[in-house]
C-alpha atoms as a PDB file:
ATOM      1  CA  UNK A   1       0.000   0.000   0.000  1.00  0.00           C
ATOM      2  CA  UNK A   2       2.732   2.298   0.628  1.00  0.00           C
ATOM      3  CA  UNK A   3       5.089   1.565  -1.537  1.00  0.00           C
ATOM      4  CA  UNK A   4       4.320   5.110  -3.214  1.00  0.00           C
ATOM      5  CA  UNK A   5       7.012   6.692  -2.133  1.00  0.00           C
ATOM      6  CA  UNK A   6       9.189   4.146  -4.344  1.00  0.00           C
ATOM      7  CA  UNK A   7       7.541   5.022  -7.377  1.00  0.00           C
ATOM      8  CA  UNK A   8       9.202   8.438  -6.686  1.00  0.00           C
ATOM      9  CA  UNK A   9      12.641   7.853  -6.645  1.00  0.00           C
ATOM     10  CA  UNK A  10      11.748   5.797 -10.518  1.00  0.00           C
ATOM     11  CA  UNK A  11      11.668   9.620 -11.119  1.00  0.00           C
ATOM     12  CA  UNK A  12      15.220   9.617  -9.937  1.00  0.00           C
ATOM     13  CA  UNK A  13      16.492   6.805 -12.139  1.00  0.00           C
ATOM     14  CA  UNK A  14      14.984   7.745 -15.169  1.00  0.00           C
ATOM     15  CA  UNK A  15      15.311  11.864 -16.045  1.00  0.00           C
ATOM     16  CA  UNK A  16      17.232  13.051 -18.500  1.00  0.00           C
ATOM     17  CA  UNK A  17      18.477  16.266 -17.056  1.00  0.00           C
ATOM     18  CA  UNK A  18      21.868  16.092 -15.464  1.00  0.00           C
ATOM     19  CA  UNK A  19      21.829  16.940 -11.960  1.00  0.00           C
ATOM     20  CA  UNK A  20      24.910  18.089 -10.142  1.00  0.00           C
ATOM     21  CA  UNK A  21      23.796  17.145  -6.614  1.00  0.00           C
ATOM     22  CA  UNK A  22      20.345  15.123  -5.078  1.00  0.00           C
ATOM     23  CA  UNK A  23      17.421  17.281  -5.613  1.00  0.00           C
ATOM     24  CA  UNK A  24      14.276  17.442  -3.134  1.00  0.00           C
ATOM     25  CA  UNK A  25      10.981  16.320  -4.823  1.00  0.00           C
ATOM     26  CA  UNK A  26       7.720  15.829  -2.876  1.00  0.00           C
ATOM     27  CA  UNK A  27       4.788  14.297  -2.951  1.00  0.00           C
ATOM     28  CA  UNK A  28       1.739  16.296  -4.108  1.00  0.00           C
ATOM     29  CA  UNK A  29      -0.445  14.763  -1.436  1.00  0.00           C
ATOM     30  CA  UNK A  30      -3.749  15.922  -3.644  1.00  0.00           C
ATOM     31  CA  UNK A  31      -2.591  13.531  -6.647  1.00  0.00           C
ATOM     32  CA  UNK A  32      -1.277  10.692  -5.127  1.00  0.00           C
ATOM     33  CA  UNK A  33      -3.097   7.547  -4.015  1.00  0.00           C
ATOM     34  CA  UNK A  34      -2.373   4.497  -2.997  1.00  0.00           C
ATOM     35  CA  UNK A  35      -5.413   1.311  -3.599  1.00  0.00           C
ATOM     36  CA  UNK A  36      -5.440  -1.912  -1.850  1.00  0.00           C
ATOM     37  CA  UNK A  37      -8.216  -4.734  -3.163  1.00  0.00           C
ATOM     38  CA  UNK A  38      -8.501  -7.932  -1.460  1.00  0.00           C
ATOM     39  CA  UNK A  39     -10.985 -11.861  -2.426  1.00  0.00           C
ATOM     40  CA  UNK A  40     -13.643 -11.443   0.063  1.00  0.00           C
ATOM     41  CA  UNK A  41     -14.700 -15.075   0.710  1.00  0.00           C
ATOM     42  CA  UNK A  42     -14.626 -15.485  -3.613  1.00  0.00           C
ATOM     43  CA  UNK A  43     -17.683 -13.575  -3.309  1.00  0.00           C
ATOM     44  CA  UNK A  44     -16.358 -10.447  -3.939  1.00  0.00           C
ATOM     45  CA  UNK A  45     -12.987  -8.070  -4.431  1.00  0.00           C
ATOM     46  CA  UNK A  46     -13.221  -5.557  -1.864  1.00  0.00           C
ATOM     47  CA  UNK A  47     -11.115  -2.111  -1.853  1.00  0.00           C
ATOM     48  CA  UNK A  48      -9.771   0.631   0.124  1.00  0.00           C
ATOM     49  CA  UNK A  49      -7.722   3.375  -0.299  1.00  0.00           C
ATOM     50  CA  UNK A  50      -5.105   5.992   1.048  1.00  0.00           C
ATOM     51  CA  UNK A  51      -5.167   9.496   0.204  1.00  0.00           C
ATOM     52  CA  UNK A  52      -3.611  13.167   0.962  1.00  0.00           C
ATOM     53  CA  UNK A  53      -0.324  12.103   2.127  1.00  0.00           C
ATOM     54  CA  UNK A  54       3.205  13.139   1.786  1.00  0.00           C
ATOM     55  CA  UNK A  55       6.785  12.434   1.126  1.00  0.00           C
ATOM     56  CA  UNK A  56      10.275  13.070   0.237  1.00  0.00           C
ATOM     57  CA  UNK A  57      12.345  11.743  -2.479  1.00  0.00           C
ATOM     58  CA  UNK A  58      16.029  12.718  -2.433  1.00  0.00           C
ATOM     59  CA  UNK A  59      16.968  11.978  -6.168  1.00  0.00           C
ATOM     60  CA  UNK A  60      20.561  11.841  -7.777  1.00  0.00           C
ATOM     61  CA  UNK A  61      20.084  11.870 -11.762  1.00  0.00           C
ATOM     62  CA  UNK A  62      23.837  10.850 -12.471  1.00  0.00           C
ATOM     63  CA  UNK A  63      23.440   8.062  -9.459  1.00  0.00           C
ATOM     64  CA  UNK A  64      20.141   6.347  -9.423  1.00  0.00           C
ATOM     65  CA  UNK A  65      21.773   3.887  -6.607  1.00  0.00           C
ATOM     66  CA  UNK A  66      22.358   7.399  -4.472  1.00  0.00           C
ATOM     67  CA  UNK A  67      18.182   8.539  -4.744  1.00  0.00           C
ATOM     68  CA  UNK A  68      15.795   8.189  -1.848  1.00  0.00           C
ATOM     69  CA  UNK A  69      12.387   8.198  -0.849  1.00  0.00           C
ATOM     70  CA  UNK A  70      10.157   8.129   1.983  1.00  0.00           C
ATOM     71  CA  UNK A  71       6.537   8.869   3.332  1.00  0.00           C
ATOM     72  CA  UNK A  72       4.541   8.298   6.334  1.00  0.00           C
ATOM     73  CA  UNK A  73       0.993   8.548   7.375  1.00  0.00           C
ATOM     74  CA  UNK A  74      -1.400   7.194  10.386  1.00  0.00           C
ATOM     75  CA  UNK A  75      -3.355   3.998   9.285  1.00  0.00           C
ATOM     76  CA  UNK A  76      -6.631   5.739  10.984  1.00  0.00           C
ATOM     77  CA  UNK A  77      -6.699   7.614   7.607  1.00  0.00           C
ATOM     78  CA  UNK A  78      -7.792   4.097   5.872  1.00  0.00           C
ATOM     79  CA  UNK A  79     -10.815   5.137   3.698  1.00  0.00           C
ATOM     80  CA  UNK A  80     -12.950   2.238   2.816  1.00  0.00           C
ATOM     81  CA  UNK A  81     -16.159   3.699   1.663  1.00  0.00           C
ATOM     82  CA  UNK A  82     -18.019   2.086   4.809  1.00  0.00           C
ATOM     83  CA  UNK A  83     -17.832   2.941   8.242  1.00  0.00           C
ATOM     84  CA  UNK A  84     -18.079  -0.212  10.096  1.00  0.00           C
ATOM     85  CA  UNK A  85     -15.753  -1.725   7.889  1.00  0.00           C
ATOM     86  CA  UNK A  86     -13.137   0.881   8.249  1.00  0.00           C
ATOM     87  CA  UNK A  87     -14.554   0.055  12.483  1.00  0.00           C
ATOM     88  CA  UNK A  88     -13.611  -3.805  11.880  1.00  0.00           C
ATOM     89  CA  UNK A  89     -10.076  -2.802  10.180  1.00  0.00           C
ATOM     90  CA  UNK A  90      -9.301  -0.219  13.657  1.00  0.00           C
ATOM     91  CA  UNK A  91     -10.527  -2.677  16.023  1.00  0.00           C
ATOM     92  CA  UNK A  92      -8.541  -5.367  18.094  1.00  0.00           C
ATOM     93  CA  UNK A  93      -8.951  -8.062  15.223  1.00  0.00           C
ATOM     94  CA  UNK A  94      -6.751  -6.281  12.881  1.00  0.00           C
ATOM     95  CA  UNK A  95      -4.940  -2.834  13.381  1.00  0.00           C
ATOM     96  CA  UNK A  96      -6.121  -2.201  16.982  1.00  0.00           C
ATOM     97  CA  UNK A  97      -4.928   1.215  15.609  1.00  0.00           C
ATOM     98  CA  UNK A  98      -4.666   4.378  17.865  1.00  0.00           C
ATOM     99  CA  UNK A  99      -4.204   8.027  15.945  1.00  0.00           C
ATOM    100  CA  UNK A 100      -0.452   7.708  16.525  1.00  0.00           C
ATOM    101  CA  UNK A 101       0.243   4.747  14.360  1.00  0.00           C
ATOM    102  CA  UNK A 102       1.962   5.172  11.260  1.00  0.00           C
ATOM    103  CA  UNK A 103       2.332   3.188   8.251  1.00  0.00           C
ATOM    104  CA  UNK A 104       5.887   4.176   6.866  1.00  0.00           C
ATOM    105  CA  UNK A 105       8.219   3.223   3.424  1.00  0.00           C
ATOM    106  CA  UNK A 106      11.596   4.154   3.031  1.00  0.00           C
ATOM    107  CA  UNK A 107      13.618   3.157   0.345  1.00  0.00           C
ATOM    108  CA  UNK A 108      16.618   0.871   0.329  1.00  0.00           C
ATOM    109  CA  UNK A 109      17.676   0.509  -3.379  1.00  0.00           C
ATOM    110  CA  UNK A 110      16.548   0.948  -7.065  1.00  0.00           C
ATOM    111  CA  UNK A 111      16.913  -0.908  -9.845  1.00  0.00           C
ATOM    112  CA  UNK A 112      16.102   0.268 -13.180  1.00  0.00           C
ATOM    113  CA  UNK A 113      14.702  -2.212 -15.433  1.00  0.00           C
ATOM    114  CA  UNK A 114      13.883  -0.140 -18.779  1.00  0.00           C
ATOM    115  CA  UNK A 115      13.560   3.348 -20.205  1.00  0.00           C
ATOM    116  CA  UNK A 116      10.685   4.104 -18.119  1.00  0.00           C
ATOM    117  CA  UNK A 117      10.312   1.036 -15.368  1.00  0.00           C
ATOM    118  CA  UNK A 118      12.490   0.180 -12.492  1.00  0.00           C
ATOM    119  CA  UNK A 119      12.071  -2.615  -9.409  1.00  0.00           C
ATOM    120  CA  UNK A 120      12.096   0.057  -6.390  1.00  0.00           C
ATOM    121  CA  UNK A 121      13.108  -2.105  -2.768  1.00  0.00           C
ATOM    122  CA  UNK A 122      12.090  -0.310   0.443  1.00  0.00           C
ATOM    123  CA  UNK A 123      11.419  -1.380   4.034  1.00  0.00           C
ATOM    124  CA  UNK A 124       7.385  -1.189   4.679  1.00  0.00           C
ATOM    125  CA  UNK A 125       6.287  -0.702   8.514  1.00  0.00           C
ATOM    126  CA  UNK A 126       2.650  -1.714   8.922  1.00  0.00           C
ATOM    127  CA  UNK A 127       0.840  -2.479  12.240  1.00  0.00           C
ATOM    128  CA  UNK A 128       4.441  -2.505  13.791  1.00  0.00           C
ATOM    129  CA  UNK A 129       6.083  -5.066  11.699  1.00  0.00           C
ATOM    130  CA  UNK A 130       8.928  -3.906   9.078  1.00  0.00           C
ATOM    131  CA  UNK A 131       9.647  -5.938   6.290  1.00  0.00           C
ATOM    132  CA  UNK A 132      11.596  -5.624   2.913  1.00  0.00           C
ATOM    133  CA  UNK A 133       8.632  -4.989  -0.399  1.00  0.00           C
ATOM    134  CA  UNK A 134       9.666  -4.631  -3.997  1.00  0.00           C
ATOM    135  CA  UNK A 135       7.743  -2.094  -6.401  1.00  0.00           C
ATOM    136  CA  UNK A 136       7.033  -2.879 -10.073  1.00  0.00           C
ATOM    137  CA  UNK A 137       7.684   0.886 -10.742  1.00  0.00           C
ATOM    138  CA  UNK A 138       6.240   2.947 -14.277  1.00  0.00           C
ATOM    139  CA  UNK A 139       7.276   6.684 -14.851  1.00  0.00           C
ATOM    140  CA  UNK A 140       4.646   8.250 -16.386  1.00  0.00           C
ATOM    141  CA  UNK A 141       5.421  11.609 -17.677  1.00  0.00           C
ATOM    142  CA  UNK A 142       8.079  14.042 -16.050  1.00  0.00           C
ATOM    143  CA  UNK A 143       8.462  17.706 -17.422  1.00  0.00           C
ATOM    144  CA  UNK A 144       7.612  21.112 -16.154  1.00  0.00           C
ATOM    145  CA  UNK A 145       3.784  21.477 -15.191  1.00  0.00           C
ATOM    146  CA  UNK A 146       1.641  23.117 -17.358  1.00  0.00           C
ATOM    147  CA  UNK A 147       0.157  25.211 -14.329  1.00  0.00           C
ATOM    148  CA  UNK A 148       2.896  24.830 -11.591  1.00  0.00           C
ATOM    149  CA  UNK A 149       5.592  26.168 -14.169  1.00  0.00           C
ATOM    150  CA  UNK A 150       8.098  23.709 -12.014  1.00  0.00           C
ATOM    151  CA  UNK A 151       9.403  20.273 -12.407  1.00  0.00           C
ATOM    152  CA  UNK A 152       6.966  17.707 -12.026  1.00  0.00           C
ATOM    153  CA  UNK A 153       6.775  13.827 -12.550  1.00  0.00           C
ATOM    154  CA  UNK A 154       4.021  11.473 -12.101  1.00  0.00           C
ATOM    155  CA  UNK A 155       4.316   7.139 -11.529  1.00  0.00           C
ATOM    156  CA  UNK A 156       2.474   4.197 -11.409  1.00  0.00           C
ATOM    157  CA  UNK A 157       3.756   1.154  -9.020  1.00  0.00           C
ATOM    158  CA  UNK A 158       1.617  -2.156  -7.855  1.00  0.00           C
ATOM    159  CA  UNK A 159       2.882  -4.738  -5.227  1.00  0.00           C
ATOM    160  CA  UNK A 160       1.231  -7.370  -3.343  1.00  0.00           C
ATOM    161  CA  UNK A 161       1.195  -7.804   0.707  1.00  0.00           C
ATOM    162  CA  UNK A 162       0.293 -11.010   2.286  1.00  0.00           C
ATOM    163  CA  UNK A 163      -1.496 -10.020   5.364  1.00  0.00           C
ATOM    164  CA  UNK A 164      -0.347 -12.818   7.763  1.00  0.00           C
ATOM    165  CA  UNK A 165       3.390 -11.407   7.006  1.00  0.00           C
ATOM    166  CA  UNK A 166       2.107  -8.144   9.206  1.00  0.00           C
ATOM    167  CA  UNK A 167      -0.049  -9.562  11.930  1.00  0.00           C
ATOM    168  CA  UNK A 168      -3.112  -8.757  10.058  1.00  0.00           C
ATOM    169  CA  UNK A 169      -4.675 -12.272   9.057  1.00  0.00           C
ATOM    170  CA  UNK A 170      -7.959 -12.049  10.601  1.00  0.00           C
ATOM    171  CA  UNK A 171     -10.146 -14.550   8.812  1.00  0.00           C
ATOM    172  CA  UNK A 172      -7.561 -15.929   6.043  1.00  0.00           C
ATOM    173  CA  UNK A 173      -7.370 -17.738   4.025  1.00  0.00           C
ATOM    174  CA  UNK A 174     -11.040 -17.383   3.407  1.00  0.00           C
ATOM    175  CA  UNK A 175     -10.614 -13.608   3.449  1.00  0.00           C
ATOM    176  CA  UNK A 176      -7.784 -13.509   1.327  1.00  0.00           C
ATOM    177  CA  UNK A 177      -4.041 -13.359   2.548  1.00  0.00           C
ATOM    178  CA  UNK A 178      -2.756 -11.270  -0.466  1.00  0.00           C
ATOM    179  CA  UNK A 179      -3.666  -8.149  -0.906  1.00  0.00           C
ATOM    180  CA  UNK A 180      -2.755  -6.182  -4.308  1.00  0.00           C
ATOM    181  CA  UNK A 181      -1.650  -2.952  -4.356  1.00  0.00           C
ATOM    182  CA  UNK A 182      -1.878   0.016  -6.640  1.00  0.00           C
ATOM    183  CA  UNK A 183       0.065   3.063  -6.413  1.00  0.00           C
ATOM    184  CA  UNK A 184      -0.571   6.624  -8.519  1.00  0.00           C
ATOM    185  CA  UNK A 185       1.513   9.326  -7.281  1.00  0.00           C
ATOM    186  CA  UNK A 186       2.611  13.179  -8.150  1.00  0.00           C
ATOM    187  CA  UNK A 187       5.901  14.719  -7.344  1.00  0.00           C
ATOM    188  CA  UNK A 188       6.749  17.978  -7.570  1.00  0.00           C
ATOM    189  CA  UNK A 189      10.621  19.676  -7.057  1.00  0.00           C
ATOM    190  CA  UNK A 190      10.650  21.259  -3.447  1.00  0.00           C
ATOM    191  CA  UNK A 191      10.806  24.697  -3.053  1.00  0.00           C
END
């Protein structure tokens, strides 16, 4: 789910401009998304969604290997388009969330794998367990924005979690274990 932030250092990997030193890019937190679905008892695919957060991406155009990224954001802003659900995902059977608790990814390496496409690594914290997630990474479009007037890029990244792997396997495998992920996210050069 939060794997976003990896799509943003693609942006790092794959410009054309050279670059001197790292560059500060963040998030534009009204653009980027990031969509979980999940098999609801083969009934169903059920989704979710995070929105409105933010992040850094440290990018090195000459040194992909030297870019970073990273974002946070509490897992009470889980929208799932109904409320008891959203209930059920806060409560003791899965999150047991309180309005401190973050999910977090930062970055631990990029690989590019094409013009446009690179395999972004990072460590994922979710409900208090970190582990290592990969990122099937796209760069969209990168250029100056045509109403900012300022750098800009935009990616596309998907992933898969298995629940279980981060304490959260409440009713599986019947309610399934992997959950797909899809990332759109904006970046724009810091000021």
């Amino acid at each position: 789910m939060f794997k976003t932030l990896s799509a943003a250092a693609l942006f790092a990997a794959m410009s054309t401009t050279a670059i001197a030193a790292p560059e500060s890019y963040v998030l534009d937190a009204s653009h980027s998304q990031i969509v979980f679905s999940y098999n609801h008892l083969g009934y169903s695919t059920t989704y979710g969604m995070f929105s409105g957060f933010e992040g850094e991406i440290q990018f090195d155009q000459e040194d992909p290997a030297a870019s970073s990224v990273s974002v946070s954001f509490p897992v009470t802003s889980m929208l799932t388009g109904w409320e008891k659900r959203l209930g059920h995902f806060m409560s003791p059977d899965f999150f047991d969330a309180t309005d401190d608790e973050m999910v977090t990814f930062t970055s631990t390496g990029i690989e590019v794998t094409g013009d446009n496409t690179a395999l972004i690594t990072g460590d994922l914290t979710l409900n208090d367990v970190t582990k290592s997630v990969v990122l099937d990474a796209v760069l969209n479009q990168a250029g100056d924005h045509p109403m900012a007037g300022k750098p800009w890029a935009g990616f596309s990244a998907t992933t898969t979690l298995v629940r279980t792997e981060y304490n959260l396997g409440q009713f599986a495998p019947f309610v399934s274990d992997e959950v797909d992920v899809m990332i759109s996210v904006e970046a724009m050069k810091a000021e």
